[in-house]
C-alpha atoms as a PDB file:
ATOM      1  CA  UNK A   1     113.405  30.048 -69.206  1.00  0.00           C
ATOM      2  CA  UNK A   2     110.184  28.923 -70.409  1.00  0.00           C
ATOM      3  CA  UNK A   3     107.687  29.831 -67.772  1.00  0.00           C
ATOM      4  CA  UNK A   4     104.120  28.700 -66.803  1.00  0.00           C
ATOM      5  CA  UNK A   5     102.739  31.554 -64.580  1.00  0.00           C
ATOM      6  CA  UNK A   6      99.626  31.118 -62.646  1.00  0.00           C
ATOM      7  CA  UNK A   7      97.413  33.814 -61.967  1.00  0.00           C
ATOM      8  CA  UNK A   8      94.983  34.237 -59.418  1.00  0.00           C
ATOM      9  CA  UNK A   9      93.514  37.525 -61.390  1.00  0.00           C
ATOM     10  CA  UNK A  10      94.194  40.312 -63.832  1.00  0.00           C
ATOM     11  CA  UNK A  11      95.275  42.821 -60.981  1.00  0.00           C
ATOM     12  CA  UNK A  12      98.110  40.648 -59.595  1.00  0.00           C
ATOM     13  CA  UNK A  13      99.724  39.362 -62.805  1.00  0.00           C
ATOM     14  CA  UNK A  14     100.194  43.139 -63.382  1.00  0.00           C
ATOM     15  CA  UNK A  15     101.676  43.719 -60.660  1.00  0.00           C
ATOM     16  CA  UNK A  16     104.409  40.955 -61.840  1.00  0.00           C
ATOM     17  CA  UNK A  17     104.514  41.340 -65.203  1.00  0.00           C
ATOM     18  CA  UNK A  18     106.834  43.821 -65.725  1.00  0.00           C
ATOM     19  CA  UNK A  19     109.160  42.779 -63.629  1.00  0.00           C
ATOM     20  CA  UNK A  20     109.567  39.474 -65.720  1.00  0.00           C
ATOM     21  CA  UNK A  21     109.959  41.222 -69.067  1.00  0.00           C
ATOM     22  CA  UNK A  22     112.180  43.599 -67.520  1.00  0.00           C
ATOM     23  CA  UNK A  23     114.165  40.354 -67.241  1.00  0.00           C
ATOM     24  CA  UNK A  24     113.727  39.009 -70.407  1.00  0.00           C
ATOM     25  CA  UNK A  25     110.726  36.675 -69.425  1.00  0.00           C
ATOM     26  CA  UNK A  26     108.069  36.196 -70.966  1.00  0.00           C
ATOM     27  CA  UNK A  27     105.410  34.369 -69.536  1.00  0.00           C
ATOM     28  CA  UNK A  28     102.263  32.244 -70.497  1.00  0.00           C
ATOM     29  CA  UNK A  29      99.647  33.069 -68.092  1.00  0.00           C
ATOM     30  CA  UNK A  30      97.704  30.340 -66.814  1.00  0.00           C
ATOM     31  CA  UNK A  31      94.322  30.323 -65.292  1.00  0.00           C
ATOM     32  CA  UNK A  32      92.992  27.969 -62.732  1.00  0.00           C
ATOM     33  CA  UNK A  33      91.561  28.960 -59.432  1.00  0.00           C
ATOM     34  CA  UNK A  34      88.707  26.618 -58.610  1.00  0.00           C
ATOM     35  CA  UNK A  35      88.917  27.782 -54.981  1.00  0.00           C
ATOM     36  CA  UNK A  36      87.238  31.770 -55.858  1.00  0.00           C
ATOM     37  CA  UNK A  37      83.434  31.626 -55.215  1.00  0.00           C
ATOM     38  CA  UNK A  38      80.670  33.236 -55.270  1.00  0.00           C
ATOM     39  CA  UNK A  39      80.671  32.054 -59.235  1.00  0.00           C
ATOM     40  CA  UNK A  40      80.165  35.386 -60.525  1.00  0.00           C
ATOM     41  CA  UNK A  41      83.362  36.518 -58.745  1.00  0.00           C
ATOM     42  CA  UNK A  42      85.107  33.521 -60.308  1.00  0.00           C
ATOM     43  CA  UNK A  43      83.640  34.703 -63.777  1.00  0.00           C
ATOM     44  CA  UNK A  44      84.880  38.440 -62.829  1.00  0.00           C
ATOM     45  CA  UNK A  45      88.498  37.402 -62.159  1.00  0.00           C
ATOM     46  CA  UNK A  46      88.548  35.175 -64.714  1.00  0.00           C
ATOM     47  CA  UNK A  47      87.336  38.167 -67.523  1.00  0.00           C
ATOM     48  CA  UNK A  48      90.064  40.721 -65.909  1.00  0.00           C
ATOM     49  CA  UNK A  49      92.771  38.032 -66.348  1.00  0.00           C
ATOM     50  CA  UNK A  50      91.469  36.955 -69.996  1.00  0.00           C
ATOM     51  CA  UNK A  51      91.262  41.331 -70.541  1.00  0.00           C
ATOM     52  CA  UNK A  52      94.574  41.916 -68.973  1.00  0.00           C
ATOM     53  CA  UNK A  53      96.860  39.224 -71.040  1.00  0.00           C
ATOM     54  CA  UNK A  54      95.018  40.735 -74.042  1.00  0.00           C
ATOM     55  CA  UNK A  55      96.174  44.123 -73.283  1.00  0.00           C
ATOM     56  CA  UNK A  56      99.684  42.967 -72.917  1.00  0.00           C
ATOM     57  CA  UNK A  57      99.706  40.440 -76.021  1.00  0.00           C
ATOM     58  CA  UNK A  58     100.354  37.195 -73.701  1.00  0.00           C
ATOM     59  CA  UNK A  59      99.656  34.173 -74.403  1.00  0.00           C
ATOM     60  CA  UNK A  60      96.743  32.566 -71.400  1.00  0.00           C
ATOM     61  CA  UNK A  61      96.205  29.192 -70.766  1.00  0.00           C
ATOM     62  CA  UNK A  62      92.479  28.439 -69.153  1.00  0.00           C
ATOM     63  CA  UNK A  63      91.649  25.605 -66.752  1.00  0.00           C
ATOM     64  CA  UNK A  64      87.711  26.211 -66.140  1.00  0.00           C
ATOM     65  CA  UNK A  65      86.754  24.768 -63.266  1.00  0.00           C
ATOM     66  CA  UNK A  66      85.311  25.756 -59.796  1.00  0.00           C
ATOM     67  CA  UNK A  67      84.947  23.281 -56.774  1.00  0.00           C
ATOM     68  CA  UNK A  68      82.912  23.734 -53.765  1.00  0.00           C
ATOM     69  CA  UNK A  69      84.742  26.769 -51.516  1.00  0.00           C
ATOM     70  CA  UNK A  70      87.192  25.036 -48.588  1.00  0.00           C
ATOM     71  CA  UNK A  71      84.990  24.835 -44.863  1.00  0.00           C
ATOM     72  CA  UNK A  72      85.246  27.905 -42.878  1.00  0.00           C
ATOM     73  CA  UNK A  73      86.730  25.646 -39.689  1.00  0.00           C
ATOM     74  CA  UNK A  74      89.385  23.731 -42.128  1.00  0.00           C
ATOM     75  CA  UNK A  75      92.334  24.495 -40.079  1.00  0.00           C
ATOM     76  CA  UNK A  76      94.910  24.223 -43.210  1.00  0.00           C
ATOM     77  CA  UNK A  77      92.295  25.950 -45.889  1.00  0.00           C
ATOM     78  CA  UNK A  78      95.249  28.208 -47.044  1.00  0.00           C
ATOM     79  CA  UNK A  79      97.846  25.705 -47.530  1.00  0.00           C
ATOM     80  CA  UNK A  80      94.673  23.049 -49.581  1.00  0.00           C
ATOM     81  CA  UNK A  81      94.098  26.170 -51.669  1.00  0.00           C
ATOM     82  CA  UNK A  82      97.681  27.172 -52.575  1.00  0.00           C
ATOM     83  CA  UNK A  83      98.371  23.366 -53.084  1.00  0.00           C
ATOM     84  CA  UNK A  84      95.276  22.677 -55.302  1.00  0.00           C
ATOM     85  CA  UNK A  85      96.593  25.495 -57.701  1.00  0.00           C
ATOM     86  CA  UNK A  86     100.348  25.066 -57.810  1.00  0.00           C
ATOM     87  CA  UNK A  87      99.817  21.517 -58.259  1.00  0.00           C
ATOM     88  CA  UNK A  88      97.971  22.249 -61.277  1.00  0.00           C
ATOM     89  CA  UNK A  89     100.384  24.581 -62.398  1.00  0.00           C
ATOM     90  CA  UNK A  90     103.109  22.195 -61.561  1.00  0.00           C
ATOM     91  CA  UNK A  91     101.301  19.093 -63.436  1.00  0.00           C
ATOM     92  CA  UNK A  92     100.146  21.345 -66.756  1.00  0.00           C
ATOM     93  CA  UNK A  93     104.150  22.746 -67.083  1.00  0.00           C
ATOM     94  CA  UNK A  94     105.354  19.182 -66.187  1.00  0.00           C
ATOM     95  CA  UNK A  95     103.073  18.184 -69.170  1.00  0.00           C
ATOM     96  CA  UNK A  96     103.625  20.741 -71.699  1.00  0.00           C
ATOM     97  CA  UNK A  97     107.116  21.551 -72.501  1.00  0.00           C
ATOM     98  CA  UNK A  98     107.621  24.278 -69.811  1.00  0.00           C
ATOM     99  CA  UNK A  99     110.582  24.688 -67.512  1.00  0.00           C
ATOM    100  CA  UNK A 100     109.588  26.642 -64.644  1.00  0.00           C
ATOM    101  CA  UNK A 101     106.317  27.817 -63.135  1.00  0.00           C
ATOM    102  CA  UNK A 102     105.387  30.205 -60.266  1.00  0.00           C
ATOM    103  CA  UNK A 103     102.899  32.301 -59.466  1.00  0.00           C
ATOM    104  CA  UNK A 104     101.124  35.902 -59.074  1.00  0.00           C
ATOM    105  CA  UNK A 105     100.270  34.915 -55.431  1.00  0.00           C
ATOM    106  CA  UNK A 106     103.922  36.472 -54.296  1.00  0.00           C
ATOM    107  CA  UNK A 107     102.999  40.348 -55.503  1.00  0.00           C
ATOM    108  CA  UNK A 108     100.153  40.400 -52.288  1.00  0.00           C
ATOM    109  CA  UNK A 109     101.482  41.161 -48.989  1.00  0.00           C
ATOM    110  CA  UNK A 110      97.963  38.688 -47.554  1.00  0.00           C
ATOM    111  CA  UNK A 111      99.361  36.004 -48.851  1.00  0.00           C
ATOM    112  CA  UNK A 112     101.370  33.291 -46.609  1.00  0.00           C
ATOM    113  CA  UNK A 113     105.239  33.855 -49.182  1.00  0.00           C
ATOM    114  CA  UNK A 114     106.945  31.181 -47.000  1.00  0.00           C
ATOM    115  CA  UNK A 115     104.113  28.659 -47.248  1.00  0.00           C
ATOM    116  CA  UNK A 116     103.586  29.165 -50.710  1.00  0.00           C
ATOM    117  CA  UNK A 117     107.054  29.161 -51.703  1.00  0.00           C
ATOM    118  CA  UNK A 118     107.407  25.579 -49.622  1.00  0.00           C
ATOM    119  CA  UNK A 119     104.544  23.929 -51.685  1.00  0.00           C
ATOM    120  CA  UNK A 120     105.642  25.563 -54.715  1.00  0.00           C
ATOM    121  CA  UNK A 121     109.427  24.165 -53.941  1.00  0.00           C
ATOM    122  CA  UNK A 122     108.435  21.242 -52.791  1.00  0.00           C
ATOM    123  CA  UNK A 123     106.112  20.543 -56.626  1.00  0.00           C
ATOM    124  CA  UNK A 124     109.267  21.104 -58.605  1.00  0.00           C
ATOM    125  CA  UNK A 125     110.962  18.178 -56.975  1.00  0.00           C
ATOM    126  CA  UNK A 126     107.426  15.885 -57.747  1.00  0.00           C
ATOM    127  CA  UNK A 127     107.121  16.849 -61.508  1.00  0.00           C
ATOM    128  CA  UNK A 128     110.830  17.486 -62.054  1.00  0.00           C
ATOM    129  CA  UNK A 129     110.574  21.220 -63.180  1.00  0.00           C
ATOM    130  CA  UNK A 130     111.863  24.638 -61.620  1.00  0.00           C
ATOM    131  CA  UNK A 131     109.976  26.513 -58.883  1.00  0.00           C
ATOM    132  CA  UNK A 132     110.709  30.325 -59.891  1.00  0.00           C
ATOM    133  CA  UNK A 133     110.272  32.714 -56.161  1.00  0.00           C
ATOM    134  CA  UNK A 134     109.861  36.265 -56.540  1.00  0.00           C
ATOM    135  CA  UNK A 135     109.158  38.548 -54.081  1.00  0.00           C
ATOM    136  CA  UNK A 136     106.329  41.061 -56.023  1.00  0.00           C
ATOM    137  CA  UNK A 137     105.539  42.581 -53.263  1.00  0.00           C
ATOM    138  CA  UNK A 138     107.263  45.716 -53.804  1.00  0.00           C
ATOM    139  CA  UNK A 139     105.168  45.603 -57.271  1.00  0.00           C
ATOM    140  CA  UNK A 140     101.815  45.397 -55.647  1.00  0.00           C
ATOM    141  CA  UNK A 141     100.830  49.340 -55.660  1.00  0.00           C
ATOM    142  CA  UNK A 142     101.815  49.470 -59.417  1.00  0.00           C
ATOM    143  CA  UNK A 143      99.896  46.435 -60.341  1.00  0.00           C
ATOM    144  CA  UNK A 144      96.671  47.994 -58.767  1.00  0.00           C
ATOM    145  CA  UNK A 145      97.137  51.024 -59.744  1.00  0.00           C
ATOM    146  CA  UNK A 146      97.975  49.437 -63.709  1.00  0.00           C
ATOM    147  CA  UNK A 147      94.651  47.454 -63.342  1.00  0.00           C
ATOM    148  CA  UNK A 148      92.784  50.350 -62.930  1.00  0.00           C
ATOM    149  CA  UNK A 149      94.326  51.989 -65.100  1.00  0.00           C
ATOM    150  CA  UNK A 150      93.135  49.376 -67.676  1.00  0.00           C
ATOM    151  CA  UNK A 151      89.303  48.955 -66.252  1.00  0.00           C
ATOM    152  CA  UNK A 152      89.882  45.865 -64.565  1.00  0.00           C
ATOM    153  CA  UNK A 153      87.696  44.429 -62.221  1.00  0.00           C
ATOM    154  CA  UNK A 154      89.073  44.668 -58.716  1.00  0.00           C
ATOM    155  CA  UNK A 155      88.549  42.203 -55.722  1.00  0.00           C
ATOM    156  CA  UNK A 156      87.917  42.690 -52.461  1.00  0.00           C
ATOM    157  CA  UNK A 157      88.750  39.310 -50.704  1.00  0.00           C
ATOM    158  CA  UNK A 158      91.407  36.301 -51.203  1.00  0.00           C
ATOM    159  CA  UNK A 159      88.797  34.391 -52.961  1.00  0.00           C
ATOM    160  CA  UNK A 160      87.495  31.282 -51.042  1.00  0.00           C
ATOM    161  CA  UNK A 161      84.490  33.113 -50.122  1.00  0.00           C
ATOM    162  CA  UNK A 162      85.367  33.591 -46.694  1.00  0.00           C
ATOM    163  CA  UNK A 163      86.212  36.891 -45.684  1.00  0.00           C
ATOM    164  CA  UNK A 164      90.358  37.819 -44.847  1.00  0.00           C
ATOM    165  CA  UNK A 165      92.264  36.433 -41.964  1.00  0.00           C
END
């Protein structure tokens, strides 16, 4: 399997990581969140996900961009923002040679699994790759307590600048 693993920071994709290699994947990491704002917490993610595939010796792919955050009243904000990364994802795998993509969003129990795993599944049909789903969440502790462990730069929110459900 030749996976394309997005990553919406350095905490989460530890939380994942080791249950890939365990299975004899080995991921490229691949960056692109334009949905996290302030800026500087964009550029904070970004740096613990660049530190963090370092650390491990991973190979990370970068797609630098940020985008105004979603409206506060958007009634589907979650599903745009999931969407507008694993499309990405989807598109740059499609593009480059890889297989299968997923992503780090299934290690956080805040995250919508079903919703994400429906876009993600529904992508692989529309670029003619693999969807991998993996339910991380029992990796979640691990991969916070691993990212502090390394220094890394911790969040405090989902990202689009609004605060939590």
């Amino acid at each position: 399997m030749k996976l394309l693993f997005h990553c919406c920071c350095g905490p989460c994709a530890a939380g994942c990581i080791e249950s890939l290699t365990a299975d004899g994947v080995v991921p490229v990491l691949f960056w692109h969140n334009p949905n996290i704002h302030p800026l500087l917490e964009y550029q904070n993610r970004k740096d613990s996900l660049i530190a963090f595939a370092k650390n491990k010796s991973l190979q990370l792919e970068i797609i630098d961009e940020t985008k105004p955050p979603i409206e506060k009243n958007a009634g589907k904000r979650c599903e745009i923002c999931y969407r507008t990364r694993l499309e990405k994802t989807a598109s740059y795998a499609a593009e480059h040679g890889f297989d299968t993509f997923s992503t780090s969003l299934f290690v956080s129990p805040y995250q919508q699994h079903d919703l994400i795993r429906s876009i993600g599944e529904k992508l692989a049909v529309q670029y003619g790759i693999n969807f991998l789903y993996r339910d991380f969440r029992p990796f979640f502790r691990q991969g916070q307590a691993k990212a502090r462990s390394l220094g890394l730069y911790m969040q405090k929110y989902c990202g689009c600048g609004i605060e939590a459900n």
